[in-house]
N, C-alpha and C. Protein backbone atom coordinates (compact mmCIF):
# COMPACT_ATOMS: atom_id res chain seq x y z
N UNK A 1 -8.29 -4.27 -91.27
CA UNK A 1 -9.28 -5.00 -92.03
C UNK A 1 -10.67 -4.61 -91.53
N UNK A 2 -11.47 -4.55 -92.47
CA UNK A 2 -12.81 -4.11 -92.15
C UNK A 2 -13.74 -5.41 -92.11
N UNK A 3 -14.67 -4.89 -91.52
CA UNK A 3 -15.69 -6.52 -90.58
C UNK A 3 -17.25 -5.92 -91.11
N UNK A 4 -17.89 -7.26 -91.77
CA UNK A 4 -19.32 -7.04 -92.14
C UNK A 4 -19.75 -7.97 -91.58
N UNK A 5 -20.88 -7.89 -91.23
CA UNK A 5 -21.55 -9.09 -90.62
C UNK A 5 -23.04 -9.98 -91.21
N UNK A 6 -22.50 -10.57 -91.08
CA UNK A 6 -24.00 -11.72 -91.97
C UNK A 6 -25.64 -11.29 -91.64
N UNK A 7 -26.50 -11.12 -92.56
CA UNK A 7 -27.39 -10.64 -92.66
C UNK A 7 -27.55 -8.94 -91.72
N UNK A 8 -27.17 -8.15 -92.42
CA UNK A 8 -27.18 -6.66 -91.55
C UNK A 8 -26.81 -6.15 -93.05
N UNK A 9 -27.61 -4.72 -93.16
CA UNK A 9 -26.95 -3.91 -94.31
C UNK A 9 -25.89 -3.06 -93.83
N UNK A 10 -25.25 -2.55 -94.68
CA UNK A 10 -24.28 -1.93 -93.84
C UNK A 10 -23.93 -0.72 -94.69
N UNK A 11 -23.63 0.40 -94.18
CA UNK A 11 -23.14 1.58 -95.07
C UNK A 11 -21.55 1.54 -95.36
N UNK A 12 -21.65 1.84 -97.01
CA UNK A 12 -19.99 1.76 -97.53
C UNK A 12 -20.40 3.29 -97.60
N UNK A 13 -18.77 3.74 -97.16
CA UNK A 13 -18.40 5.47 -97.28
C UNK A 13 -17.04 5.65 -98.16
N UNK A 14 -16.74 6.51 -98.74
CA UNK A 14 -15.92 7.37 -99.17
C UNK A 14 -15.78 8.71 -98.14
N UNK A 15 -14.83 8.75 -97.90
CA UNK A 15 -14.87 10.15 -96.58
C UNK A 15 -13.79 10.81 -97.59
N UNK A 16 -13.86 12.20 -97.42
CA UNK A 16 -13.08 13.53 -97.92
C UNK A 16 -12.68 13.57 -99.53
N UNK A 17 -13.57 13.02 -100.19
CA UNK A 17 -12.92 13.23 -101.84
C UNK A 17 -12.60 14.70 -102.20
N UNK A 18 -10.81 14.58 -102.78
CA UNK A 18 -10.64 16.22 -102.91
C UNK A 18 -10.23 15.82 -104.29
N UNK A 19 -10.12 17.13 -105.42
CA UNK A 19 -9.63 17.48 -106.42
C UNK A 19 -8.11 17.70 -106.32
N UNK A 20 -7.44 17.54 -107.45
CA UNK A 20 -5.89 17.89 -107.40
C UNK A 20 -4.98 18.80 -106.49
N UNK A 21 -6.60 20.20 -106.39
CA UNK A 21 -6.21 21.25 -105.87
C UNK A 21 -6.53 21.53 -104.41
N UNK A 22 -6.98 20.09 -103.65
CA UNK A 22 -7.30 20.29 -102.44
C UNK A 22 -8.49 20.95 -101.68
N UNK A 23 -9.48 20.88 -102.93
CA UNK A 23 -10.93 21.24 -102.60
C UNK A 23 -11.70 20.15 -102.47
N UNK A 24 -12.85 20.23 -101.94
CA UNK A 24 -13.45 19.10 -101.52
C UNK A 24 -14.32 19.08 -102.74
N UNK A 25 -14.75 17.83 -103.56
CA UNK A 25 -15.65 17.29 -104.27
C UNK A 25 -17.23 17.28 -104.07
N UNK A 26 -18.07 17.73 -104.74
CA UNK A 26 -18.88 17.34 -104.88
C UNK A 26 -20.28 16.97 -106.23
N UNK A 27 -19.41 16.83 -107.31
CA UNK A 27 -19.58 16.17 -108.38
C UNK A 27 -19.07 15.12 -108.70
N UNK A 28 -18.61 13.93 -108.27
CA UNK A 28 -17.90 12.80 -108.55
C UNK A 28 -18.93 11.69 -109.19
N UNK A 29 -18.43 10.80 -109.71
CA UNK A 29 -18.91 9.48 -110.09
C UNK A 29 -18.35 8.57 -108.99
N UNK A 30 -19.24 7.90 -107.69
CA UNK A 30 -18.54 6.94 -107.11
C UNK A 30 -18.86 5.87 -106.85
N UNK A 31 -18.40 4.44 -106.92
CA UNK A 31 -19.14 3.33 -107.05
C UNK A 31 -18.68 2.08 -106.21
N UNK A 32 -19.04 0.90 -106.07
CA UNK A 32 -19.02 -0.19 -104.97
C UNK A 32 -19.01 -0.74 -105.42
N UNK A 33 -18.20 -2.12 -105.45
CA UNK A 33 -17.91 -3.42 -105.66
C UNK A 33 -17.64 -4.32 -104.80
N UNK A 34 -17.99 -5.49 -104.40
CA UNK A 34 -17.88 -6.47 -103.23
C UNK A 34 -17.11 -7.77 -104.38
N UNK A 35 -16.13 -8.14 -104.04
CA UNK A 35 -15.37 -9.50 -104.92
C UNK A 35 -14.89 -10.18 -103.60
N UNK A 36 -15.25 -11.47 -104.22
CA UNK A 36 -14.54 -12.53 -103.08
C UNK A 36 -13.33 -12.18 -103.27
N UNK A 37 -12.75 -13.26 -102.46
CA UNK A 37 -10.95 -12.82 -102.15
C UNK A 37 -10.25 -12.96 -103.30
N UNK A 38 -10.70 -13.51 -104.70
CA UNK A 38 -9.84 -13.61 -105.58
C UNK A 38 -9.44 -11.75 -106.25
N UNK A 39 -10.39 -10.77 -105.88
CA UNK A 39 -10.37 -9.75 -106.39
C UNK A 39 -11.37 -9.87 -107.86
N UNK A 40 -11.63 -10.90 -108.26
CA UNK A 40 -12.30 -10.21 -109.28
C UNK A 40 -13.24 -10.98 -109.84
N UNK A 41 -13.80 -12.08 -108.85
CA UNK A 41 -15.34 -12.38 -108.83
C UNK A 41 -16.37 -11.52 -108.14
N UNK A 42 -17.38 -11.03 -108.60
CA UNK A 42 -18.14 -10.34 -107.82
C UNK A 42 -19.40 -11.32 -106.92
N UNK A 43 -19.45 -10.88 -105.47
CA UNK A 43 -20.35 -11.70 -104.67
C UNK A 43 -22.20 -11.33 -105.21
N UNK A 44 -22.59 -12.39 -105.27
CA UNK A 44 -23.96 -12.39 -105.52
C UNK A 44 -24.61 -12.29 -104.37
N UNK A 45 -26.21 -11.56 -104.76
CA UNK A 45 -27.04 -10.90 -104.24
C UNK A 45 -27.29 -9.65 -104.17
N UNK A 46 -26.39 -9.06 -104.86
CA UNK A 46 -26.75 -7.39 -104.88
C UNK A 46 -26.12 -7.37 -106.56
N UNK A 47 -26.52 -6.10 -107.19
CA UNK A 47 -26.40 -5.42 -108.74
C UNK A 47 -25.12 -4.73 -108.32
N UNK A 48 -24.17 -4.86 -109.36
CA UNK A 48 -22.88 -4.04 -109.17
C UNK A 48 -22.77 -3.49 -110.09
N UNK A 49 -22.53 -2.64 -110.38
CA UNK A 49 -21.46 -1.63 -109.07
C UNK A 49 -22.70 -1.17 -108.25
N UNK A 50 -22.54 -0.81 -106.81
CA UNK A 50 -23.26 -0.14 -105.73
C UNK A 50 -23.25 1.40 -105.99
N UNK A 51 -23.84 2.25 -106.71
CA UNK A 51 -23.62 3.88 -106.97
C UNK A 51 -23.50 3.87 -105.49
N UNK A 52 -22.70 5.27 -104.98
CA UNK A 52 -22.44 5.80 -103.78
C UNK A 52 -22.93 7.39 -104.21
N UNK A 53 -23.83 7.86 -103.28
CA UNK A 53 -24.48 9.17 -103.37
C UNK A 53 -24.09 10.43 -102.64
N UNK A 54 -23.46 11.54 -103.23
CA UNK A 54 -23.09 12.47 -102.54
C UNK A 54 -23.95 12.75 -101.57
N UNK A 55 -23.22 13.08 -100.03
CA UNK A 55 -23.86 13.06 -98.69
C UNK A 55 -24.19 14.22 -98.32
N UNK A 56 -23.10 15.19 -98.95
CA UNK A 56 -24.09 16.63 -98.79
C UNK A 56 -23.24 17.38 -98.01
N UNK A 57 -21.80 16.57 -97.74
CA UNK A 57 -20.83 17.93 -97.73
C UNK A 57 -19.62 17.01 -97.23
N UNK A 58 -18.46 17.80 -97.05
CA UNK A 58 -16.88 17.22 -96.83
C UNK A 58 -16.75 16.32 -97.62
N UNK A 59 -16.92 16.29 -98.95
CA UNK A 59 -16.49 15.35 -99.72
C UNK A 59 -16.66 14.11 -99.75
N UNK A 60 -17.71 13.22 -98.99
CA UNK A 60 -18.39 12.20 -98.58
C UNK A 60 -19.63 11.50 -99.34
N UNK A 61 -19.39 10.63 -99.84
CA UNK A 61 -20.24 9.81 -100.96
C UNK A 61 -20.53 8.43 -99.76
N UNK A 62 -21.57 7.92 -100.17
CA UNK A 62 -22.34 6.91 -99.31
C UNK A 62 -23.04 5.84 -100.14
N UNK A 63 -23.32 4.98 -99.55
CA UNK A 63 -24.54 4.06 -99.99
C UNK A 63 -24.73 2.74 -99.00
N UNK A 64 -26.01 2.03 -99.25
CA UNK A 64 -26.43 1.40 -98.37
C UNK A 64 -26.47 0.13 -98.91
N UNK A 65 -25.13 -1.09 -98.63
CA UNK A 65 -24.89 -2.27 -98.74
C UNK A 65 -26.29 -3.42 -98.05
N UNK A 66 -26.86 -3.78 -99.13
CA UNK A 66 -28.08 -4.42 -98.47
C UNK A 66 -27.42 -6.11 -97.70
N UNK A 67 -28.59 -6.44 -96.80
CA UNK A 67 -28.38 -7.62 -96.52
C UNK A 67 -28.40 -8.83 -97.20
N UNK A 68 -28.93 -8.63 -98.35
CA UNK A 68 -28.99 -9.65 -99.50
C UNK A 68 -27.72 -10.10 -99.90
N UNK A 69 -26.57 -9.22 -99.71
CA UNK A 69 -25.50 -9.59 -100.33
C UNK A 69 -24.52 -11.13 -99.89
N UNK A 70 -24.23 -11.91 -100.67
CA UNK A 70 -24.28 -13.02 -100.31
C UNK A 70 -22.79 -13.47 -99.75
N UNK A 71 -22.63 -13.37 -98.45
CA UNK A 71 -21.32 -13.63 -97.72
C UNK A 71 -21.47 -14.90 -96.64
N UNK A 72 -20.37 -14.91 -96.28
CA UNK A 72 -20.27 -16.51 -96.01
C UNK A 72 -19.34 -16.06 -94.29
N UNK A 73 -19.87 -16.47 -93.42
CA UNK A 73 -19.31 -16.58 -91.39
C UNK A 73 -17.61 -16.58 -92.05
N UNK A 74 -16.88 -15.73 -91.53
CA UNK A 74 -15.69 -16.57 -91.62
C UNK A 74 -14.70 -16.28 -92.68
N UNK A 75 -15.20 -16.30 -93.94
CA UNK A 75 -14.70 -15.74 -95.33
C UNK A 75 -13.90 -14.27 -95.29
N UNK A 76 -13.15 -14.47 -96.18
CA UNK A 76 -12.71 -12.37 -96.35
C UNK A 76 -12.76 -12.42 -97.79
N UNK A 77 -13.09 -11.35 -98.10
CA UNK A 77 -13.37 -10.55 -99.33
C UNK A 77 -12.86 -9.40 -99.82
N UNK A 78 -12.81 -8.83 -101.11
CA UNK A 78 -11.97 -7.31 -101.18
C UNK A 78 -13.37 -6.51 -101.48
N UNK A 79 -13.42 -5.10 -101.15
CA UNK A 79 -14.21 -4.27 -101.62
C UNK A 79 -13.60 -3.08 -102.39
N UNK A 80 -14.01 -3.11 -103.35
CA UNK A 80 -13.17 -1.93 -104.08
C UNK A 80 -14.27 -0.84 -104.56
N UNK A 81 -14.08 0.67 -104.16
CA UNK A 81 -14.30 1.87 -104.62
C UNK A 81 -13.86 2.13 -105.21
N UNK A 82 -14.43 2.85 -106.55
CA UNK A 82 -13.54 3.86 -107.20
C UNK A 82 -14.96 5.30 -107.61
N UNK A 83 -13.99 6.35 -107.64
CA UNK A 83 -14.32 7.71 -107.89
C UNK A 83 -13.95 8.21 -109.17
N UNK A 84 -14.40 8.61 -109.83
CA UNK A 84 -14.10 9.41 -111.31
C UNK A 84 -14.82 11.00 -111.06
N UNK A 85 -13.77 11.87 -111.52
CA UNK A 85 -13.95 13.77 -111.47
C UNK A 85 -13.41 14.10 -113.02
N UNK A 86 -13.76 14.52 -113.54
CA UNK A 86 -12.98 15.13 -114.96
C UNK A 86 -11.85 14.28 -115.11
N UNK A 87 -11.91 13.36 -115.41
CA UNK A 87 -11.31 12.53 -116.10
C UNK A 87 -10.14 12.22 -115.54
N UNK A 88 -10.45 12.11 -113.70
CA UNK A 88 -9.24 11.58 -112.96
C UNK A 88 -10.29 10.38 -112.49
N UNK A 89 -9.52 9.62 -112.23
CA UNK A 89 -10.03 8.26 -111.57
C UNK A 89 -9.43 8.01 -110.04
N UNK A 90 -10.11 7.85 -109.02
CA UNK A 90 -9.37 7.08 -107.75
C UNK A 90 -9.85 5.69 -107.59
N UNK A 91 -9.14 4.76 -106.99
CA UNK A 91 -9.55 3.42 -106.75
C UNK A 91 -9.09 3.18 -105.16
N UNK A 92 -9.82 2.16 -104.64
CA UNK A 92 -9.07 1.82 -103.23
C UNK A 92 -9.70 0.76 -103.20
N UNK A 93 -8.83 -0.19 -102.13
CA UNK A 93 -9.27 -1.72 -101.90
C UNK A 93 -8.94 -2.08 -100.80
N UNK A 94 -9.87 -2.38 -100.12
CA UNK A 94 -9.87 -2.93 -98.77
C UNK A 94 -10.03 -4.31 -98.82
N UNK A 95 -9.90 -4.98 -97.74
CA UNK A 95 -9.64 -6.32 -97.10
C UNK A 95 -10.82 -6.34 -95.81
N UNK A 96 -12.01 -7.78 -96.68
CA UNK A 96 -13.32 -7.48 -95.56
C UNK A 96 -12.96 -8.95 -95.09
N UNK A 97 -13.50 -8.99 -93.31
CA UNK A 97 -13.52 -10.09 -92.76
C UNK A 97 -15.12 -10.66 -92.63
N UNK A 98 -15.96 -11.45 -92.59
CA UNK A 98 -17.19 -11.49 -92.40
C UNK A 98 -17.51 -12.22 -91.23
N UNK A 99 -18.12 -11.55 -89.85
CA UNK A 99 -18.55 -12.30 -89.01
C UNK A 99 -19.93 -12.25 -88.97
N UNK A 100 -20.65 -13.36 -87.77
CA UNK A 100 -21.85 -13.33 -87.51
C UNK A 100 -21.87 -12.45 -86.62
N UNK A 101 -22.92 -11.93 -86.31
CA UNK A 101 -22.98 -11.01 -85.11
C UNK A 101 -24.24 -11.56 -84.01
N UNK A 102 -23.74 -12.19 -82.79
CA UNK A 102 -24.35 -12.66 -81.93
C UNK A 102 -25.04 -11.40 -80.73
N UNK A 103 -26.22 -11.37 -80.62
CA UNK A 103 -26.62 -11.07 -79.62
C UNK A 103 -27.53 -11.21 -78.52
């Protein structure tokens, strides 16, 4: 399970997007979604979908999850990516925990 922490932006990644044929991507459509735990409310404070921006090599798309986004000490949430290439689609869904971060 992946851990965000209350007020901090945080970078969402896509690491190694390949084509059918095992080449690395770098024309994709890739995008960000933050949903509470039901899967398919989206959390307020940020515009969704999050575009993710090709990083500029190994198949790695990025973007920068602001602190605005509205999460709660304690809560878990799903984040779902998905990628579109010529008319293939990938999706993935993770499981977020949200702590404070004391220092």
């Amino acid at each position: 399970m992946d851990v965000l922490y209350v007020n901090n932006d945080h970078v969402v990644e896509l690491q190694g997007l390949r084509d059918d044929a095992g080449s690395l991507l770098s024309g994709a459509t890739a995008e960000a979604t933050l949903y509470e735990s039901d899967g398919t409310t989206e959390v307020t404070g940020v515009t969704w979908p999050l575009a993710l921006v090709y990083a500029g090599s190994r198949g790695i798309y990025r973007a920068v999850l602001s602190e605005a986004v509205d999460v709660v000490d304690g809560r878990r949430y799903e984040l779902k990516i998905t990628a579109t290439y010529a008319g293939r689609r990938l999706e993935v869904r993770r499981h977020v925990r949200i702590e404070t971060r004391y220092g």
